[in-house]
Protein backbone atom coordinates (compact mmCIF):
# COMPACT_ATOMS: atom_id res chain seq x y z
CA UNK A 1 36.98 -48.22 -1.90
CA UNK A 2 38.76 -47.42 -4.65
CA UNK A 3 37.28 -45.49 -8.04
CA UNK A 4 36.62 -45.83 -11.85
CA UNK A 5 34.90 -43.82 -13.84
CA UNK A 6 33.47 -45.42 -17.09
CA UNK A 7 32.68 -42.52 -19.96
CA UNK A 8 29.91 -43.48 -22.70
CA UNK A 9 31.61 -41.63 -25.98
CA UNK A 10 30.91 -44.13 -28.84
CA UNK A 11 27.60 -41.96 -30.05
CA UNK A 12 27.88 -40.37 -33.70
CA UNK A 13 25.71 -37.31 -33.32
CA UNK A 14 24.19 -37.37 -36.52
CA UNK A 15 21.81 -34.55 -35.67
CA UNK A 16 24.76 -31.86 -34.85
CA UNK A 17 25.24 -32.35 -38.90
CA UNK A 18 29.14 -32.22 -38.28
CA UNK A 19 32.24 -34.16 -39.29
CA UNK A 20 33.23 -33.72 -35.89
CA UNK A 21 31.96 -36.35 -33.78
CA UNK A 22 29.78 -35.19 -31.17
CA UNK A 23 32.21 -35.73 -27.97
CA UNK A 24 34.55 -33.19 -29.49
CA UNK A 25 32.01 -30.66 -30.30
CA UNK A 26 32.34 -27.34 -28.13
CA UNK A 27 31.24 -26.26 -25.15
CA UNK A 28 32.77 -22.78 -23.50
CA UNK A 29 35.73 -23.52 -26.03
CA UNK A 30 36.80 -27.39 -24.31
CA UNK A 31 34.82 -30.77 -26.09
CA UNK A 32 32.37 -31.85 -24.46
CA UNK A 33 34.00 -35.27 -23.27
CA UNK A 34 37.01 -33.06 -22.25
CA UNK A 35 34.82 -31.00 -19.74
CA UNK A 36 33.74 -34.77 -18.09
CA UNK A 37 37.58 -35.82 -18.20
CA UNK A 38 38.57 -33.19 -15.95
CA UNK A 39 35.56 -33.78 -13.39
CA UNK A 40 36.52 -37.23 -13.27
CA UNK A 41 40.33 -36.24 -12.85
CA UNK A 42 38.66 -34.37 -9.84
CA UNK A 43 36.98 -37.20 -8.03
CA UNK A 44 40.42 -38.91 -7.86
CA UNK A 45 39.45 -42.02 -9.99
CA UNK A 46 41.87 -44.80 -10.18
CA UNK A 47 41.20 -45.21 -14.04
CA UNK A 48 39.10 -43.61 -16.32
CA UNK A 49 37.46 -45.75 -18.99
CA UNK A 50 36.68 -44.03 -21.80
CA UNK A 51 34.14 -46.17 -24.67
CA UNK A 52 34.89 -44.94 -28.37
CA UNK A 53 33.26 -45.50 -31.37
CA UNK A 54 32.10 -43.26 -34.66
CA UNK A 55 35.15 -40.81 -35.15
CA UNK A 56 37.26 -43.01 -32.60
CA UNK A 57 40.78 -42.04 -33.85
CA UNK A 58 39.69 -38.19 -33.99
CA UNK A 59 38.38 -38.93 -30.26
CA UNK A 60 41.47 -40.41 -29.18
CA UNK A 61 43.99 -37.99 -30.35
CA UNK A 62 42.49 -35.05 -29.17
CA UNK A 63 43.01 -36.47 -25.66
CA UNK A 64 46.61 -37.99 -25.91
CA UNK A 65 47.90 -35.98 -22.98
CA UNK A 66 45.22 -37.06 -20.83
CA UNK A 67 45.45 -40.63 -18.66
CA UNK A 68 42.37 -42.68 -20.24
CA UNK A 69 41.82 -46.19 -20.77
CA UNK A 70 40.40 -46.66 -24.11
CA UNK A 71 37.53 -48.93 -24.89
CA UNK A 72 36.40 -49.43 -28.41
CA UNK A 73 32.63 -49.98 -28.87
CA UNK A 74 32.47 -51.37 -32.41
CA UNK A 75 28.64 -51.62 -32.66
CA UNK A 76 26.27 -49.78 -31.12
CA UNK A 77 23.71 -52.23 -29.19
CA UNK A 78 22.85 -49.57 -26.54
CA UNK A 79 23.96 -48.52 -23.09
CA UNK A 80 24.14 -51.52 -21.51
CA UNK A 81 26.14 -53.01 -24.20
CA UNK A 82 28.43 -50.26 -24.29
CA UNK A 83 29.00 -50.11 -20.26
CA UNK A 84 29.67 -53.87 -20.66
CA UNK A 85 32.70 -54.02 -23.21
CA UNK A 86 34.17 -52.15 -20.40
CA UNK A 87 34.45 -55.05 -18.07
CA UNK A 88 37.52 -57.06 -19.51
CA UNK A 89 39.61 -53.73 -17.90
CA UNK A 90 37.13 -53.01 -15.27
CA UNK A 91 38.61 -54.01 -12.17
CA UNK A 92 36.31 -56.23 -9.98
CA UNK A 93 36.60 -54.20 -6.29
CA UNK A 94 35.92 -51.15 -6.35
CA UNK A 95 32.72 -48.76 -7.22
CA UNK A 96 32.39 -47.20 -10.79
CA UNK A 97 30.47 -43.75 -11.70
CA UNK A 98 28.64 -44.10 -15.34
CA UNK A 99 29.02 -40.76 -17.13
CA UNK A 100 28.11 -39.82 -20.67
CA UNK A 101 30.54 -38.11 -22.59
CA UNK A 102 27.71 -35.46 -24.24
CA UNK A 103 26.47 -34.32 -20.48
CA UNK A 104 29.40 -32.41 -19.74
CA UNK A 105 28.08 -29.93 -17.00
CA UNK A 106 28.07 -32.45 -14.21
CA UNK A 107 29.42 -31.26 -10.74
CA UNK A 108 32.41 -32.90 -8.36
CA UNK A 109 30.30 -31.85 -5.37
CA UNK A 110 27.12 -34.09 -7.09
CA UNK A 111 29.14 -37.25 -8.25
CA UNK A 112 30.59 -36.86 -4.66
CA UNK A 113 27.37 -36.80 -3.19
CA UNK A 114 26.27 -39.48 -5.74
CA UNK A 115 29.77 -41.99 -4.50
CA UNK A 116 28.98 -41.47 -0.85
CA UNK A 117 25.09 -42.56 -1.06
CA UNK A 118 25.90 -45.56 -3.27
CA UNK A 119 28.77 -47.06 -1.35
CA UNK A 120 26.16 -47.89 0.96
CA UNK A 121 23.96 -49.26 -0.92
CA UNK A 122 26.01 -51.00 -3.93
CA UNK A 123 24.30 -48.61 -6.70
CA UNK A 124 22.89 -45.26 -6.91
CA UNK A 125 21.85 -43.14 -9.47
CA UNK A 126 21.22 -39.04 -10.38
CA UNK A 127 17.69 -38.14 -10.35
CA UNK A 128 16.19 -34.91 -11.44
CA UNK A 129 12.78 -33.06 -10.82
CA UNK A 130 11.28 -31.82 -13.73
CA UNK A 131 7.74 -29.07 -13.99
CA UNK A 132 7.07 -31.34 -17.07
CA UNK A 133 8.97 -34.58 -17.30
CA UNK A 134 7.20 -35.58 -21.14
CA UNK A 135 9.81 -37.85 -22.64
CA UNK A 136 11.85 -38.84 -19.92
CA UNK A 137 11.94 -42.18 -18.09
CA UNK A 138 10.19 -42.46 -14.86
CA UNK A 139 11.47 -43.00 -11.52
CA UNK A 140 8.74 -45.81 -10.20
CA UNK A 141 8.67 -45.20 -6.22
CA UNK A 142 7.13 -46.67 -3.49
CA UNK A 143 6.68 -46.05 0.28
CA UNK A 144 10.07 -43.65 -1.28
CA UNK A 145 12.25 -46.23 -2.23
CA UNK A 146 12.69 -46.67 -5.94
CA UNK A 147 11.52 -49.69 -7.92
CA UNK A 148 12.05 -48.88 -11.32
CA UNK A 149 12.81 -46.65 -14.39
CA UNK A 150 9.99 -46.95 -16.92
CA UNK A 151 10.00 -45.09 -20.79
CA UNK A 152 7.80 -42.67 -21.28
CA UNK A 153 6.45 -44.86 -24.10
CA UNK A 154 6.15 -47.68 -21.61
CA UNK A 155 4.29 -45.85 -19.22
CA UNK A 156 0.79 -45.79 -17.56
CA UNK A 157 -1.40 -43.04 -17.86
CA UNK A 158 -0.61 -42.68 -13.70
CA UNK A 159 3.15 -42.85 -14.49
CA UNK A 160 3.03 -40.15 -16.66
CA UNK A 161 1.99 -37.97 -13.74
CA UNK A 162 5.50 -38.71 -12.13
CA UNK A 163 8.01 -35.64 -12.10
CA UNK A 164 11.20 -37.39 -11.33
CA UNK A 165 13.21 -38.86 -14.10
CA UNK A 166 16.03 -40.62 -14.91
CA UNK A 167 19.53 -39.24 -15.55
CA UNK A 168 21.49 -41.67 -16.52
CA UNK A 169 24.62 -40.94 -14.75
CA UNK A 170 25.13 -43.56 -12.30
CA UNK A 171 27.19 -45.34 -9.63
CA UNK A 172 26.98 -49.32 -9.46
CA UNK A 173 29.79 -51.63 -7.63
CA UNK A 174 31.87 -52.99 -9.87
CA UNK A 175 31.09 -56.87 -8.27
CA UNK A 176 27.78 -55.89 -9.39
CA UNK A 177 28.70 -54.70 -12.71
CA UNK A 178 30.50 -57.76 -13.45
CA UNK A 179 27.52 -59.65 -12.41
CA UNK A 180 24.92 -58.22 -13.95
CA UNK A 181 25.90 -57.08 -17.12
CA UNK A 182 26.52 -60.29 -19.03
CA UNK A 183 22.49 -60.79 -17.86
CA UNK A 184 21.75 -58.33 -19.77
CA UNK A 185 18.81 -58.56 -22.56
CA UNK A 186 17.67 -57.28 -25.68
CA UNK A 187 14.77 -58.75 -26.08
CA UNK A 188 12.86 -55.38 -26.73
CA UNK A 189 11.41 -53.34 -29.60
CA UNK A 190 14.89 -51.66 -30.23
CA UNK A 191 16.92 -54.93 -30.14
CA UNK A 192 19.27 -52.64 -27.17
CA UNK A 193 20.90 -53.16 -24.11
CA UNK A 194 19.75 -51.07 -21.69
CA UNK A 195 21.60 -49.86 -18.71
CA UNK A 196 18.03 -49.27 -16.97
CA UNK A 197 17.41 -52.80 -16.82
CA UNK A 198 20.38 -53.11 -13.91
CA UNK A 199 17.82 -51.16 -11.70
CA UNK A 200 15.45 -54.03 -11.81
CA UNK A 201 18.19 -56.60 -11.48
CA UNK A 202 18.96 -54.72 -8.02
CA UNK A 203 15.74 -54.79 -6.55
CA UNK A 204 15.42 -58.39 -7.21
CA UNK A 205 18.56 -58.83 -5.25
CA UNK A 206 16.97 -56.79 -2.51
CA UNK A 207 19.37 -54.13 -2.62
CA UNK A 208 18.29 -50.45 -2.24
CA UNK A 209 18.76 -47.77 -5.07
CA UNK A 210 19.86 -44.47 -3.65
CA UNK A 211 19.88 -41.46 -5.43
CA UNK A 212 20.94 -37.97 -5.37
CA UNK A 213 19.59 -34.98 -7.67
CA UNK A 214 21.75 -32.11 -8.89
CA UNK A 215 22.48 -28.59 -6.87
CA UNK A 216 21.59 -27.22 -10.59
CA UNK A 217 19.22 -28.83 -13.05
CA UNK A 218 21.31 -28.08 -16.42
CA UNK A 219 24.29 -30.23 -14.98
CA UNK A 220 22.31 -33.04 -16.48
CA UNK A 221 21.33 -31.35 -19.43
CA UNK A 222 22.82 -33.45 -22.71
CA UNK A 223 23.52 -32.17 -25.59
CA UNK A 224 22.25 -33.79 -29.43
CA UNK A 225 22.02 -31.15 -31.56
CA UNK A 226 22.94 -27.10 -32.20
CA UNK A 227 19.70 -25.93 -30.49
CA UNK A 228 20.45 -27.85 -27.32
CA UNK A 229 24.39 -26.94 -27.37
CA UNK A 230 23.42 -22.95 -27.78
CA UNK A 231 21.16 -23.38 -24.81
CA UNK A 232 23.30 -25.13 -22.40
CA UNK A 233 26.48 -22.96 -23.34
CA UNK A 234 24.29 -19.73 -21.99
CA UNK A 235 23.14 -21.76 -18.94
CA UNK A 236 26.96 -22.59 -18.57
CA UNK A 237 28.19 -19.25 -19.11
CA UNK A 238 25.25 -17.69 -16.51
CA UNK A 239 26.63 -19.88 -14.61
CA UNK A 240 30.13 -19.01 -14.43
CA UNK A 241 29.25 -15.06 -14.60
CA UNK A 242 27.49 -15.76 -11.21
CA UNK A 243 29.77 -17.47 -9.68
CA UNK A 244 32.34 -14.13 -10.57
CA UNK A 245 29.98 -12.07 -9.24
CA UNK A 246 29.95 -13.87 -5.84
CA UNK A 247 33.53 -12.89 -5.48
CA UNK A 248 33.00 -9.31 -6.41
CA UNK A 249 33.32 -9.34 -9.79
CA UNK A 250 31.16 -6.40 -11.77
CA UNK A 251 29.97 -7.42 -14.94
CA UNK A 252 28.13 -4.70 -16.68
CA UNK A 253 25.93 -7.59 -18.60
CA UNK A 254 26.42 -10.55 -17.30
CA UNK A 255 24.48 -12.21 -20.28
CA UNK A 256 27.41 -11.03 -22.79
CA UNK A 257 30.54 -12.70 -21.30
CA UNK A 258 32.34 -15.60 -22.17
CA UNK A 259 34.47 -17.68 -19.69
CA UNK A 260 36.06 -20.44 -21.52
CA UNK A 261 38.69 -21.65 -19.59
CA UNK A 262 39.58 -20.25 -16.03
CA UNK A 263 40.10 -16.75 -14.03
CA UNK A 264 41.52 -15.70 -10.86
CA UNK A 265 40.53 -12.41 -9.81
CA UNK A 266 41.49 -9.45 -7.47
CA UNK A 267 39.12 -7.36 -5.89
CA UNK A 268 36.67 -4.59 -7.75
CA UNK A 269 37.14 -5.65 -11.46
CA UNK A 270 35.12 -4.95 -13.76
CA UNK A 271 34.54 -6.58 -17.02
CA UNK A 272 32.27 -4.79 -19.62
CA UNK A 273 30.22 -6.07 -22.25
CA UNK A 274 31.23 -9.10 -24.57
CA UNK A 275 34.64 -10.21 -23.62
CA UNK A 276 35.65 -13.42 -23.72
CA UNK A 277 37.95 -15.17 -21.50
CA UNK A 278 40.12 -17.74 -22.60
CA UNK A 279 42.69 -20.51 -21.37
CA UNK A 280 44.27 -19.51 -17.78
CA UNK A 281 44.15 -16.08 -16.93
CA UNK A 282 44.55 -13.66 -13.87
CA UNK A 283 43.09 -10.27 -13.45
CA UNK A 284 44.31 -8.45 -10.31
CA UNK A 285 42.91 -5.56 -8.49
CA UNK A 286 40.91 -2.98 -9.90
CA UNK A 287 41.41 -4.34 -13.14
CA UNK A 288 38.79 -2.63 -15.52
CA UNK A 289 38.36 -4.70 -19.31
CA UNK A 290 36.46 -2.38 -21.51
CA UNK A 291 34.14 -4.33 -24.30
CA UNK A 292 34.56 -6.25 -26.95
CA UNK A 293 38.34 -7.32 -25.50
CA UNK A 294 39.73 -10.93 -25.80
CA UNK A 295 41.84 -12.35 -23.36
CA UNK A 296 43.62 -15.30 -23.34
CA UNK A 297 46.43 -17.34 -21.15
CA UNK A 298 47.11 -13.45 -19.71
CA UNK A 299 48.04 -12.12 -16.66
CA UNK A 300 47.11 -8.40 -15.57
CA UNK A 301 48.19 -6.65 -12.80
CA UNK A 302 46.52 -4.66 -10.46
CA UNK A 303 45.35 -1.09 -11.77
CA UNK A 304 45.52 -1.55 -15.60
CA UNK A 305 42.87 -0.06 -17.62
CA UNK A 306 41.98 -1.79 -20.49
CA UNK A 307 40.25 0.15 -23.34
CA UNK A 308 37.73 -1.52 -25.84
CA UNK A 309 38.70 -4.26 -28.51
CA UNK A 310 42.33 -5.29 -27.11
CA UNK A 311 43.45 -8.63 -28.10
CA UNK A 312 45.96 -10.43 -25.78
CA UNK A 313 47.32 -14.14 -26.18
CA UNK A 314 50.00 -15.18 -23.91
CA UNK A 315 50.91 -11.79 -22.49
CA UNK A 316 51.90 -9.99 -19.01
CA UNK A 317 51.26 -6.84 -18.08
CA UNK A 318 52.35 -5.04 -15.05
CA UNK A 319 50.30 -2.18 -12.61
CA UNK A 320 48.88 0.49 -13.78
CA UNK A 321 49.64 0.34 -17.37
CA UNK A 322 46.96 1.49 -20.19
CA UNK A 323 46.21 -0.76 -22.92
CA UNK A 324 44.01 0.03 -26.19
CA UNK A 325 41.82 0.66 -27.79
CA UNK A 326 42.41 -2.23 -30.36
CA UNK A 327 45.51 -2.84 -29.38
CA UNK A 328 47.05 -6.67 -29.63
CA UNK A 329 49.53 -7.80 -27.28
CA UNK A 330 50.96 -11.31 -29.10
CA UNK A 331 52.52 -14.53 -26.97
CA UNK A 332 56.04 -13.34 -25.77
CA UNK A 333 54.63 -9.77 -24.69
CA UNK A 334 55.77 -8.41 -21.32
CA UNK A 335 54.67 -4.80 -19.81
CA UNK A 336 56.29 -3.29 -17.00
CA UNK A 337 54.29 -1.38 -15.07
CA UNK A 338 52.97 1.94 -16.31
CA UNK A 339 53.12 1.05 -19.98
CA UNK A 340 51.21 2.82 -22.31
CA UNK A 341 50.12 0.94 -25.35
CA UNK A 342 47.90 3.03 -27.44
CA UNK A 343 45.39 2.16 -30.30
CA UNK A 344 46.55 -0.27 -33.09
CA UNK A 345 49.69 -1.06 -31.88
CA UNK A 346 51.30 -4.67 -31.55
CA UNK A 347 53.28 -6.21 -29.51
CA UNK A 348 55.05 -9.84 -29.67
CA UNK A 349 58.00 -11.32 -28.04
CA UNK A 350 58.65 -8.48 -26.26
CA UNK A 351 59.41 -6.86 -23.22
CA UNK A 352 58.81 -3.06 -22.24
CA UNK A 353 60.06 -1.65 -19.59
CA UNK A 354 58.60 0.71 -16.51
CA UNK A 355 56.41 3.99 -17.91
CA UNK A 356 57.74 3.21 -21.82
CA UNK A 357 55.00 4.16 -24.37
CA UNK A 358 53.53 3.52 -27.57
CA UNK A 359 50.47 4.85 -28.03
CA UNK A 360 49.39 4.93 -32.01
CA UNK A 361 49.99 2.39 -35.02
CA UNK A 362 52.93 0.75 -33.45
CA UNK A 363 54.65 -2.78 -34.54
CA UNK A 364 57.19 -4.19 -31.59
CA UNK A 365 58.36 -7.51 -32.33
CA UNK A 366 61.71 -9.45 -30.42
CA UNK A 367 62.24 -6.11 -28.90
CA UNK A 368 63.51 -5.18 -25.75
CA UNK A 369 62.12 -1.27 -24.54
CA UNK A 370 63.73 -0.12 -21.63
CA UNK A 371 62.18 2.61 -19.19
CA UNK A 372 60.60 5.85 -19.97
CA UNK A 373 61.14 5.29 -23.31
CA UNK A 374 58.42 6.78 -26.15
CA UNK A 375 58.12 4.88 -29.26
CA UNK A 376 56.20 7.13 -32.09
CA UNK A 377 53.56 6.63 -34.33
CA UNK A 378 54.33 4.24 -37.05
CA UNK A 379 57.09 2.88 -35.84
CA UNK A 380 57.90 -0.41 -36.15
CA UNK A 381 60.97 -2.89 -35.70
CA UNK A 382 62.09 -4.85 -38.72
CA UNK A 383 62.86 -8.08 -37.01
CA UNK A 384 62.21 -10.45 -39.93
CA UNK A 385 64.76 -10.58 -43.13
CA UNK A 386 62.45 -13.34 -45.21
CA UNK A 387 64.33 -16.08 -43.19
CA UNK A 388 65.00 -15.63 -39.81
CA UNK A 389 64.38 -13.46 -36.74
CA UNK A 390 66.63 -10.70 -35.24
CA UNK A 391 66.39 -8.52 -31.74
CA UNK A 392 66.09 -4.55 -31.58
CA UNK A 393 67.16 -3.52 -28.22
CA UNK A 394 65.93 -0.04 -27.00
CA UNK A 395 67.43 1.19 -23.95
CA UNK A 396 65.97 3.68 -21.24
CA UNK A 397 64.23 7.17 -22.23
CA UNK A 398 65.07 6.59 -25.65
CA UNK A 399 62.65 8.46 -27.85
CA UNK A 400 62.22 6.98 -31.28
CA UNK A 401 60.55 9.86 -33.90
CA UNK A 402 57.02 8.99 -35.72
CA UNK A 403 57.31 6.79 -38.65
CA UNK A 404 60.49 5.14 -38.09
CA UNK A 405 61.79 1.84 -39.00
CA UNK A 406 64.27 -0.06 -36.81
CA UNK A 407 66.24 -2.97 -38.75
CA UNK A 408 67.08 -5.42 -36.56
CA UNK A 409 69.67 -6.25 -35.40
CA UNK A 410 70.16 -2.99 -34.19
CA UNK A 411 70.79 -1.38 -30.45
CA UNK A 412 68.98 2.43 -29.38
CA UNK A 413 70.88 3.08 -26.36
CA UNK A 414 69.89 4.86 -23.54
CA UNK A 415 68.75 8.38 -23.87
CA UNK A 416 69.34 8.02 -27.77
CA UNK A 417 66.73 10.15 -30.10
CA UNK A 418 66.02 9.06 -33.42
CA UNK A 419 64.57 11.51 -36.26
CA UNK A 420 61.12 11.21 -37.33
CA UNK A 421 61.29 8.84 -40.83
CA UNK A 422 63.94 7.76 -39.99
CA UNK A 423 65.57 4.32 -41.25
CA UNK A 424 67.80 3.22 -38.63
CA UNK A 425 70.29 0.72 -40.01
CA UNK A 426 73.10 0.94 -37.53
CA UNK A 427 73.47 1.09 -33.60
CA UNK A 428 72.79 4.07 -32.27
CA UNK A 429 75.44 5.39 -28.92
CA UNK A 430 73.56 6.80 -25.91
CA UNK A 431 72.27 10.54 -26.18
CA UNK A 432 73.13 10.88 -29.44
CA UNK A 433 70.71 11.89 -32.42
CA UNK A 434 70.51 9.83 -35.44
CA UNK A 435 68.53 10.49 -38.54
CA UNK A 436 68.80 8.45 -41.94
CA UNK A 437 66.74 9.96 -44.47
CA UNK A 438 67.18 11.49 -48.58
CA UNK A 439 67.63 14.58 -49.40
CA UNK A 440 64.40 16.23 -49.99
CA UNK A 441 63.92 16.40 -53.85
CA UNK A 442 61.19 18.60 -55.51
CA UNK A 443 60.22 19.33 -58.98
CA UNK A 444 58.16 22.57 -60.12
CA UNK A 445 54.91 22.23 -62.08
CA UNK A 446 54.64 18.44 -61.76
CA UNK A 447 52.00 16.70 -63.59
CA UNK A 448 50.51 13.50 -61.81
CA UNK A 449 49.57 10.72 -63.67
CA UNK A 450 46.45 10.76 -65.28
CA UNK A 451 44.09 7.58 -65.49
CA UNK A 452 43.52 6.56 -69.33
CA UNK A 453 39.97 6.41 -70.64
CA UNK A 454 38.56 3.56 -72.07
């Protein structure tokens, strides 16, 4: 039986107070309609129906590499009515999960559990147990079957002692869908279509509601405002630090860490306090990240030390090598292994070769370093003229003097020295010293400049 997935994103979120509409707001740095995109790409859906509204075009453009149907919701009459604009593209076989775009924490393994129950049946939905349930609609059972969702507002005193509530994520056959939806009513206080109302229609058919609840309760958690996005981003993030953990991972705190994206790790890493993770990124063995780092689309070998308040975006770094502190390895940056690169210094579009080192106030951009090489303080490779780019090339144990300036294009070959303050111009032949500086000039009894009083 084959699978949609239907995506309620038409909502304007007046109460997050934003331009943005509330689909696209964040959530561990991905919207929050992306997060349910990729668990539906998970469950192997034939289509994905996505149902647009306030802020469509902003909606649809931030998700033009992605595979989904488009739906426009052009008033908004309630869930019902919005589920039911689907069904001129809905196919008629088949089963379809109901998702809301602003619930983004919901598992594969519980909308699996969810498709397997209802197939059965013909519609299921998610259920969830609540301490206090004030607010929520009901789930009405009897003899443990279920015979209806009732408001809060609609419900008896006895009702209101009832735990289990209603979701809203659910999973109906699409024959039924097609049936039951142009049924529909609003003949209610709000003047909506509800969704809820196919429950009823299903018991009158006879047909049994299954249900499932979630392995975690904040996978149903939704999201209408700051407060409630704060809150479920820590429950999120607690619940990606424990997951790292499981594997071995040693967070110092795992309350300050930030996954947003994904990370494959080696064995005994360790992560201190607030780093954030970003995009795809690797961390192999022994991998220590000292505080305050940011990481993104990276991979680090095994061994590498990272000291506090490095920056690295797009980068690779070998075994062993020593980063920071507040260093900032730029897209394009490639480190052997056994690279030092020391506080403040920046690397982009470059490769450095095998033990090569830079360890103070360092700029190394379109450069290739070859091994053992050391690159002194305040050095840093001209590789801009105003107008376009240009590639300094130094070769193996080169040692370039503090304070030097390298304008590309320009080739250090192996074993070369440069002079301290030096402002290399031309190529420079292997072993060979080259220093480019004035004469030193000095003047007896010099009088400074003197600021002028008003």
């Amino acid at each position: 039986m084959s699978t949609s997935v239907i995506i309620l994103a038409a909502g304007k979120g007046t109460r997050m107070r934003s331009s943005l509409p509330k689909v696209l707001q964040p959530l561990a740095g991905c919207p929050l309609l992306g997060h349910v995109i990729e668990t539906a790409k998970k469950l192997d859906a034939k289509n994905i129906i996505t149902i647009y509204g306030h802020g469509g075009d902003l909606v649809q453009q931030a998700f033009t590499h992605e595979n989904v149907q488009w739906v426009e919701q052009t008033e908004q009459l309630g869930t019902g009515h919005a589920v039911k604009v689907t069904l001129p593209v809905l196919p008629k076989n088949g089963i379809s999960l109901i998702l809301s775009g602003d619930v983004p924490c919901i598992t594969q393994e519980t909308l699996e559990k969810l498709l397997n129950v209802s197939r059965e049946t013909g519609i299921g939905l998610v259920t969830l147990t609540l301490p206090d349930a004030t607010g929520y609609g009901r789930i009405v059972r009897e003899n443990g079957k279920i015979q209806a969702i009732v408001e809060h507002k609609d419900a008896s005193s006895e009702q209101h002692k009832i735990k289990e509530i209603n979701t809203g994520i659910y999973c109906v056959s699409n024959a039924k869908l097609h049936e039951w939806l142009p049924r529909l009513s609003n003949n209610n206080a709000q003047g909506e279509y509800y969704l809820t109302d196919i429950v009823a229609m299903a018991i009158a058919d006879g047909l049994e509601v299954a249900s499932v609840e979630p392995l975690m309760p904040f996978e149903v958690e939704g999201v209408n405002d700051r407060l409630q996005l704060a809150a479920l981003e820590r429950e999120y993030q607690a619940d990606q630090a424990k997951k790292l953990m499981q594997q071995g991972v040693h967070l110092i705190d795992p309350t300050r860490f930030d996954l947003r994206g994904s990370l494959k790790v080696g064995q005994d890493v360790r992560i201190d306090i607030n780093v954030i993770i970003e995009g795809d990124c690797e961390l192999g063995n022994n991998v220590e990240i000292g505080a305050g780092c940011i990481i993104k689309n990276t991979k680090i070998a095994s061994g590498t030390k990272v000291q506090p308040y490095s920056v690295f975006d797009n980068a690779v770094v070998g075994e062993d090598a020593q980063i920071g502190p507040f260093a900032r390895l730029r897209p394009g940056a490639k480190l052997a292994a056994e690279v030092h690169i020391g506080n403040f210094v920046e690397v982009k579009n470059s490769s450095i070769g095998l033990g090569s080192k830079a360890n103070h106030f360092t700029y190394l951009g379109d450069a290739e370093v070859g091994a053992g090489s050391n690159i002194g303080a305040g050095t840093i490779t001209c590789n801009y003229d105003g107008a376009n780019k240009f590639k300094t090339i130094i070769g193996d144990n080169a040692f370039i003097g503090s304070n030097s300036s390298l304008v590309a294009p320009v080739h250090i070959a192996n074993g070369a020295t440069v002079g301290a303050g030096s402002t290399i111009t031309q190529d420079v032949a292997e072993n060979s010293l080259a220093v480019e500086r004035s004469k030193q000039f000095a003047k007896e009894n010099y009088q400074r400049p003197q600021k002028i009083k008003k």
